[in-house]
C-alpha atoms as a PDB file:
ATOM      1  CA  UNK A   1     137.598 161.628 108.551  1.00  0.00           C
ATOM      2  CA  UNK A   2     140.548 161.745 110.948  1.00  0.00           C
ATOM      3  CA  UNK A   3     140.560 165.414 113.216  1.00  0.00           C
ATOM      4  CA  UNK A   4     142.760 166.499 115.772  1.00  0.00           C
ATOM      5  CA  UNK A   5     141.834 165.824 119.000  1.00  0.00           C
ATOM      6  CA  UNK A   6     141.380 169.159 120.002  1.00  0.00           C
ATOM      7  CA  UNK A   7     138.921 169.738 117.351  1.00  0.00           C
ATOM      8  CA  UNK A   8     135.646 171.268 118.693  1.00  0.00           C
ATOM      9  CA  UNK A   9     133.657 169.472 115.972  1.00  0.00           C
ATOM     10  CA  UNK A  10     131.060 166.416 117.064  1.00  0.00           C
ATOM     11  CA  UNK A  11     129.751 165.442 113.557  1.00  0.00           C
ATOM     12  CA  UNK A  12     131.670 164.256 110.387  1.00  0.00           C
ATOM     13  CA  UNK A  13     131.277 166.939 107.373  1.00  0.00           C
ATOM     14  CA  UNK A  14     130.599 163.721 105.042  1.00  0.00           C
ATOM     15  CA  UNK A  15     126.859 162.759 104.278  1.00  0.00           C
ATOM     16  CA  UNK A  16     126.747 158.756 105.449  1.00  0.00           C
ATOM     17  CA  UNK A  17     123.957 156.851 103.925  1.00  0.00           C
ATOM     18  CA  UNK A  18     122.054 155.132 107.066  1.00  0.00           C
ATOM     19  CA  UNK A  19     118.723 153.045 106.258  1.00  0.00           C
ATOM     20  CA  UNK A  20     118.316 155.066 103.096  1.00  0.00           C
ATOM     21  CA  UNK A  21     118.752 158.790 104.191  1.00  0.00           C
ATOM     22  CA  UNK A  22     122.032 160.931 104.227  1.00  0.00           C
ATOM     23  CA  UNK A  23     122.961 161.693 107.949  1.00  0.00           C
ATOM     24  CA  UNK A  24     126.411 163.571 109.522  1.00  0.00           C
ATOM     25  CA  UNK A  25     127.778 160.576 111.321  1.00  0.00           C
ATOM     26  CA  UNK A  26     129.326 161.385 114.748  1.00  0.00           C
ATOM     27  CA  UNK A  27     133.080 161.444 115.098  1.00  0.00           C
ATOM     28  CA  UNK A  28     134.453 158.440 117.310  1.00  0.00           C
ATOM     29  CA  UNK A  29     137.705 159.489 119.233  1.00  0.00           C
ATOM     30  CA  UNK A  30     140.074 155.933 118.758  1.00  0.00           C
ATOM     31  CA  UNK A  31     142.172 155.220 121.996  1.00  0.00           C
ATOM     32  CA  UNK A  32     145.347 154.113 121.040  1.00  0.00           C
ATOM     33  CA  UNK A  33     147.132 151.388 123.325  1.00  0.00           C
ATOM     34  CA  UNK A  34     150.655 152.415 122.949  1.00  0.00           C
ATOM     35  CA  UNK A  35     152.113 153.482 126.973  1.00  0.00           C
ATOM     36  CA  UNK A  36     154.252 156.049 127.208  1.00  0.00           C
ATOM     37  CA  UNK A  37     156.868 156.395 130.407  1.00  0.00           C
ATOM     38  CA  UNK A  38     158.600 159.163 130.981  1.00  0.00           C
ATOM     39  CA  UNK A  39     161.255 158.523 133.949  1.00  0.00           C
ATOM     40  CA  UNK A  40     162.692 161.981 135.994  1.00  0.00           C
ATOM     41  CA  UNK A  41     165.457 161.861 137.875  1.00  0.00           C
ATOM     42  CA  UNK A  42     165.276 163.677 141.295  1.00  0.00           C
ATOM     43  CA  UNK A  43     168.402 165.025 140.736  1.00  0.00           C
ATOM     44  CA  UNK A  44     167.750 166.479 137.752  1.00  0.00           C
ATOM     45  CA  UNK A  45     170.392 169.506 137.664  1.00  0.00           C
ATOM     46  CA  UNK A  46     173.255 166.734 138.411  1.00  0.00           C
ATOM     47  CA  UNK A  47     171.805 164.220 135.634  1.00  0.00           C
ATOM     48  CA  UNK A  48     169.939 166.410 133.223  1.00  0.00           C
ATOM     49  CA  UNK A  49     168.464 164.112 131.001  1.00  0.00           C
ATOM     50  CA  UNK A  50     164.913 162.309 130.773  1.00  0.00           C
ATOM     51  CA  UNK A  51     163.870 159.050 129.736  1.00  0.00           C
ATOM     52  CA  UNK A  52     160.971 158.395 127.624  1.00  0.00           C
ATOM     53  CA  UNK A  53     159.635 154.631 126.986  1.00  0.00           C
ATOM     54  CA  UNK A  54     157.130 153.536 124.237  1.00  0.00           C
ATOM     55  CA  UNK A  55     155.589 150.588 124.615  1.00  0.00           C
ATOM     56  CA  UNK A  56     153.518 149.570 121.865  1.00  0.00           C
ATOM     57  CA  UNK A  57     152.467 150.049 118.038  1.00  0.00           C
ATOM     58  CA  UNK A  58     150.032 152.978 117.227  1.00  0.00           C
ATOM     59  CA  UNK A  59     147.149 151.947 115.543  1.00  0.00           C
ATOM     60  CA  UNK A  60     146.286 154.945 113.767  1.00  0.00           C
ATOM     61  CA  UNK A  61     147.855 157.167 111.542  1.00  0.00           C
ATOM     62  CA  UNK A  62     150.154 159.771 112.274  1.00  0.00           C
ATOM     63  CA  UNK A  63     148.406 163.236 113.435  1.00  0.00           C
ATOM     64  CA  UNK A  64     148.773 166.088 110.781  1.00  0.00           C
ATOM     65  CA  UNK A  65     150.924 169.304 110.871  1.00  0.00           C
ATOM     66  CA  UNK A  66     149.368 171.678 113.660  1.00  0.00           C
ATOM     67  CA  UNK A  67     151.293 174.449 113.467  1.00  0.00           C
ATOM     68  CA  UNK A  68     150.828 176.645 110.732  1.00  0.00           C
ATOM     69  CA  UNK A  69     154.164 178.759 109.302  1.00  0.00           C
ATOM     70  CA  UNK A  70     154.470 182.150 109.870  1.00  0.00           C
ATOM     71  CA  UNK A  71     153.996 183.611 106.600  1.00  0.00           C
ATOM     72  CA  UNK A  72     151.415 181.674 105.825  1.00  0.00           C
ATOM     73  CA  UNK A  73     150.041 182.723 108.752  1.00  0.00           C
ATOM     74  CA  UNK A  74     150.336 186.300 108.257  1.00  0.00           C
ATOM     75  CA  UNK A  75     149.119 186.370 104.783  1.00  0.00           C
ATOM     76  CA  UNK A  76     146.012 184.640 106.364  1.00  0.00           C
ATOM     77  CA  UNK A  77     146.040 187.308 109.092  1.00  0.00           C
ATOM     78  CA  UNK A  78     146.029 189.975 106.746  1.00  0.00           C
ATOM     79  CA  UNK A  79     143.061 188.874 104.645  1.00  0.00           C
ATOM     80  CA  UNK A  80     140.969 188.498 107.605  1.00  0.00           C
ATOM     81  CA  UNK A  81     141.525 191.979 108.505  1.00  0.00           C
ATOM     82  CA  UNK A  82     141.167 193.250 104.812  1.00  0.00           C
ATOM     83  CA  UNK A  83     138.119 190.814 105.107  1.00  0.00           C
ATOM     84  CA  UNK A  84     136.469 192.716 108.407  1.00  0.00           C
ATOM     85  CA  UNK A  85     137.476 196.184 106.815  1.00  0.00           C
ATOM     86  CA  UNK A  86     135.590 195.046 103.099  1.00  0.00           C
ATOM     87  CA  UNK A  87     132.130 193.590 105.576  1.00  0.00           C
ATOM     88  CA  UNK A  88     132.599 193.953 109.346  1.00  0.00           C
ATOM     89  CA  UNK A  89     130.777 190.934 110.090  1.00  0.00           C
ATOM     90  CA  UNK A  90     132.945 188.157 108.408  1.00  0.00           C
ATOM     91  CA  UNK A  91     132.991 184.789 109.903  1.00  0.00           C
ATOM     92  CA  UNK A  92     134.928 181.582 108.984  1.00  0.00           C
ATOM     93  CA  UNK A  93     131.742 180.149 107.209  1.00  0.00           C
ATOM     94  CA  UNK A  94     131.845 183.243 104.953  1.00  0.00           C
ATOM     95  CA  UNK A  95     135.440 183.699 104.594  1.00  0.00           C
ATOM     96  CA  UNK A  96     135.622 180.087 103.633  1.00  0.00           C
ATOM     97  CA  UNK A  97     132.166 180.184 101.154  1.00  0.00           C
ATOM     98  CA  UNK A  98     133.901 183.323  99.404  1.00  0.00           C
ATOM     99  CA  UNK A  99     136.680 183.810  96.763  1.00  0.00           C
ATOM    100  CA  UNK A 100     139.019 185.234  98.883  1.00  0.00           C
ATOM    101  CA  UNK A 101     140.688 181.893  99.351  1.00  0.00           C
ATOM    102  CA  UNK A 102     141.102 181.738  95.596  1.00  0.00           C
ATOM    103  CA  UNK A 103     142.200 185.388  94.991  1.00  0.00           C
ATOM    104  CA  UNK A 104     144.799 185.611  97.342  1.00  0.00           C
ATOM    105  CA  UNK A 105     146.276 182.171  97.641  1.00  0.00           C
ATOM    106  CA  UNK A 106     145.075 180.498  94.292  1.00  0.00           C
ATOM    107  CA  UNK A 107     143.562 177.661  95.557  1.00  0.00           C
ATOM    108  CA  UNK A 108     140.539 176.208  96.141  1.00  0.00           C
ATOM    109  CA  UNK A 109     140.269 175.906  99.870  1.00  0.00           C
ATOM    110  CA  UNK A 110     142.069 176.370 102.529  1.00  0.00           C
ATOM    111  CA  UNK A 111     143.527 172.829 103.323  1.00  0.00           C
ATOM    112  CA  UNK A 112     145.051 173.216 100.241  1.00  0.00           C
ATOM    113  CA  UNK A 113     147.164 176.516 101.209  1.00  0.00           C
ATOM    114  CA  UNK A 114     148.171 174.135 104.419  1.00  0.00           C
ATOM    115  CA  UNK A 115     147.631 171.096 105.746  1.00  0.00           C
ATOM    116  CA  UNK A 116     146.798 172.186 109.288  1.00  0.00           C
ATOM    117  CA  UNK A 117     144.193 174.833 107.999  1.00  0.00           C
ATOM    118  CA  UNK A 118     141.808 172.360 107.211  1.00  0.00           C
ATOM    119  CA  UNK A 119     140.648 172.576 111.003  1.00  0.00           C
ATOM    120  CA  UNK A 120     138.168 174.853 110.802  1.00  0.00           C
ATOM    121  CA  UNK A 121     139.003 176.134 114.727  1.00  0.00           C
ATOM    122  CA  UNK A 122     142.091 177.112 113.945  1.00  0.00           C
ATOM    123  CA  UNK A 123     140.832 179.869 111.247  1.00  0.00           C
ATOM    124  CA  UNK A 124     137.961 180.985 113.658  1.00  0.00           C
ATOM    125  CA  UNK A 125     140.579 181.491 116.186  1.00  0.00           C
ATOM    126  CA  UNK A 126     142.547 184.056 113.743  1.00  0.00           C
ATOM    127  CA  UNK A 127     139.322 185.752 112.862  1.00  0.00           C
ATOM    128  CA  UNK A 128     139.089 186.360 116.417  1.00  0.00           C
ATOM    129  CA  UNK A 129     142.518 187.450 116.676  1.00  0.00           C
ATOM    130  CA  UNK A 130     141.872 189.889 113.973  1.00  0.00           C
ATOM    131  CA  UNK A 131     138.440 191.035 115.284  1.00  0.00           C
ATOM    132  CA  UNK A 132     140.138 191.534 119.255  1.00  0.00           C
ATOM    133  CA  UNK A 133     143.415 193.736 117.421  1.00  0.00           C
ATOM    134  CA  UNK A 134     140.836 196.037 115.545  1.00  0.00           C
ATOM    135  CA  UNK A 135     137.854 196.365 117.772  1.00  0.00           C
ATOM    136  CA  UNK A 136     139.945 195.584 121.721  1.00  0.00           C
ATOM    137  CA  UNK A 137     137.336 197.007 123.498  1.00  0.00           C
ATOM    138  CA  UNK A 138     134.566 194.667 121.258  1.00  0.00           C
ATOM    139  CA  UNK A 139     131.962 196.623 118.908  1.00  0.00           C
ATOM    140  CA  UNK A 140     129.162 196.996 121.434  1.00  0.00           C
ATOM    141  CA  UNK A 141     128.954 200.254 123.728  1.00  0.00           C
ATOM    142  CA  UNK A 142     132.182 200.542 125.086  1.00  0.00           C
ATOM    143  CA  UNK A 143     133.682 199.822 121.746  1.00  0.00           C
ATOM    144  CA  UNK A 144     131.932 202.642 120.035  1.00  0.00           C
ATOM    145  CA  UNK A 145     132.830 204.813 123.121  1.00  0.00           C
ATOM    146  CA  UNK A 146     136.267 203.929 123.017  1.00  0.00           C
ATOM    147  CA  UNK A 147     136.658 204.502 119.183  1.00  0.00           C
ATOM    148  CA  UNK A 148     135.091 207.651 119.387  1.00  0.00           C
ATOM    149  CA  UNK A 149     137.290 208.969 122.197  1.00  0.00           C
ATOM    150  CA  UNK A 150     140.641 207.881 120.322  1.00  0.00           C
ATOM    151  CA  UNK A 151     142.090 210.845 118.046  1.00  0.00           C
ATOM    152  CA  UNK A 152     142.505 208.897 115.487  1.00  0.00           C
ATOM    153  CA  UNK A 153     139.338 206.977 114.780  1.00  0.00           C
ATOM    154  CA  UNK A 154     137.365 207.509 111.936  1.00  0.00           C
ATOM    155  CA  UNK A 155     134.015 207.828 114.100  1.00  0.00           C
ATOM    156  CA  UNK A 156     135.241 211.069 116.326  1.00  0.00           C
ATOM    157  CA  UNK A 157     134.035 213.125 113.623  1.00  0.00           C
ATOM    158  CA  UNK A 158     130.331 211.295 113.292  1.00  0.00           C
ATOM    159  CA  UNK A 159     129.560 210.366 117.315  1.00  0.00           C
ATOM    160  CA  UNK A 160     128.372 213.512 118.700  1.00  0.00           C
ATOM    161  CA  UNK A 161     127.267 212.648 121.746  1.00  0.00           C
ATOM    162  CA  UNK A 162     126.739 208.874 124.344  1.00  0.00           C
ATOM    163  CA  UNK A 163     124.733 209.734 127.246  1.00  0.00           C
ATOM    164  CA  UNK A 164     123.761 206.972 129.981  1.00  0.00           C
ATOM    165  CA  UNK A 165     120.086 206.892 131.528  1.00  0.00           C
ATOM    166  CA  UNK A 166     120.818 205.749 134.764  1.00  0.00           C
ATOM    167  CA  UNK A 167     117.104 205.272 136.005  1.00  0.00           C
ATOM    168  CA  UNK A 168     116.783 202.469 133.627  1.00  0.00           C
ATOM    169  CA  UNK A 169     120.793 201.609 132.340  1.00  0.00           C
ATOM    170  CA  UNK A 170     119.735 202.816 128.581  1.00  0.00           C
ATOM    171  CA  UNK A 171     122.427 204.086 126.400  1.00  0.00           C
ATOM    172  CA  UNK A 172     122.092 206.684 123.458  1.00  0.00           C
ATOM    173  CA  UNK A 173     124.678 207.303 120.990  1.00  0.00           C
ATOM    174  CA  UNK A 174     123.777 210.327 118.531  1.00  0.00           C
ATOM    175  CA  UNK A 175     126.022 210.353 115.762  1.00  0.00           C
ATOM    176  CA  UNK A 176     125.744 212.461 112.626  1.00  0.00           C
ATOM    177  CA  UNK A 177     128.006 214.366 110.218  1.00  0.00           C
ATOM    178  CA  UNK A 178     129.324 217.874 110.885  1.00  0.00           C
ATOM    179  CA  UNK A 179     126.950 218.582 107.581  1.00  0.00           C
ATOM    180  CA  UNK A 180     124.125 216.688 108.545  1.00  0.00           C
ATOM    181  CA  UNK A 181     124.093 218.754 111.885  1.00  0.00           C
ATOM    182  CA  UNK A 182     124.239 222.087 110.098  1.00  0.00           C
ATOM    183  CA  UNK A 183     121.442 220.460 108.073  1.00  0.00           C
ATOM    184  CA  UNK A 184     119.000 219.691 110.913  1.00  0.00           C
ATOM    185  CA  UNK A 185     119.788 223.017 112.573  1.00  0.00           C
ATOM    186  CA  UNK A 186     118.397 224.415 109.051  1.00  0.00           C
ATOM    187  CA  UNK A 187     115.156 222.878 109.639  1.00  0.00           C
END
């Protein structure tokens, strides 16, 4: 299994049979021998030009495509945020396990959409993306008070009140329906 090196990922995905039982192998990051020698001159707006020396052969295979095009990169972004609007707690795992892959794109994972996509950082890193643009202030306290003080939120009608215990840092949130209060008034 060949990875970028700035994959987070310690173990190979592959089973590996080892005396007899199925194991994740560790990854083993290959040094390559080729130099490299980059030469500045240090009068660099009079001769603007930089050398760069190889010395060597690689001896392992070219790295695949990192960066990701644009639309396909949007079309991504916008299923992960029709993803968090469909289940609010969507994670790569689950976006990957899914048929979303299959319904938008038509195909059967995501390597296949793009070469690059097949490191699995690089889609939890646009699920975050997506999570930060529709929850910036996250979707603990401070998110929930932020949402409910902006006009436009879909919770300012169902958070009635957030009161802070100082004497021991609790928070309570009350939230209810304008209908569900005039029920409990009823009572």
């Amino acid at each position: 299994m060949i990875v970028p090196r700035n994959c987070r990922r310690k173990k190979c995905d592959i089973p590996h049979l080892n005396n007899g039982t199925a194991v994740c192998g560790d990854i083993i990051e290959k040094s390559c021998s080729v130099q490299f020698i980059k030469i500045i001159p240090h009068n660099i707006t009079e001769c603007p030009f930089v050398t760069l020396i190889c010395i060597g052969v690689h001896n392992h295979p070219s790295p695949s495509p990192e960066r990701t095009p644009a639309e396909i990169k949007n079309n991504l972004q916008l299923l992960i945020e029709q993803a968090i609007h469909q289940d609010d707690t969507i994670t790569s795992r689950s976006l990957l396990s899914g048929n979303l892959i299959n319904a938008y794109f038509n195909k059967e994972i995501l390597a296949e959409v793009y070469v690059s996509l097949n490191n699995i950082d690089k889609l939890r890193y646009l699920i975050g993306k997506a999570y930060k643009n529709l929850h910036p202030f996250g979707q603990g306290v401070i998110g929930v008070y932020h949402n409910a003080l902006t006009a436009n939120s879909n919770l300012a009608n169902y958070v009635r009140k957030i009161d802070l215990f100082t004497n021991n840092g609790q928070v309570i949130i009350i939230c209810m329906l304008a209908e569900q209060a005039k029920k409990l008034i009823a009572l």
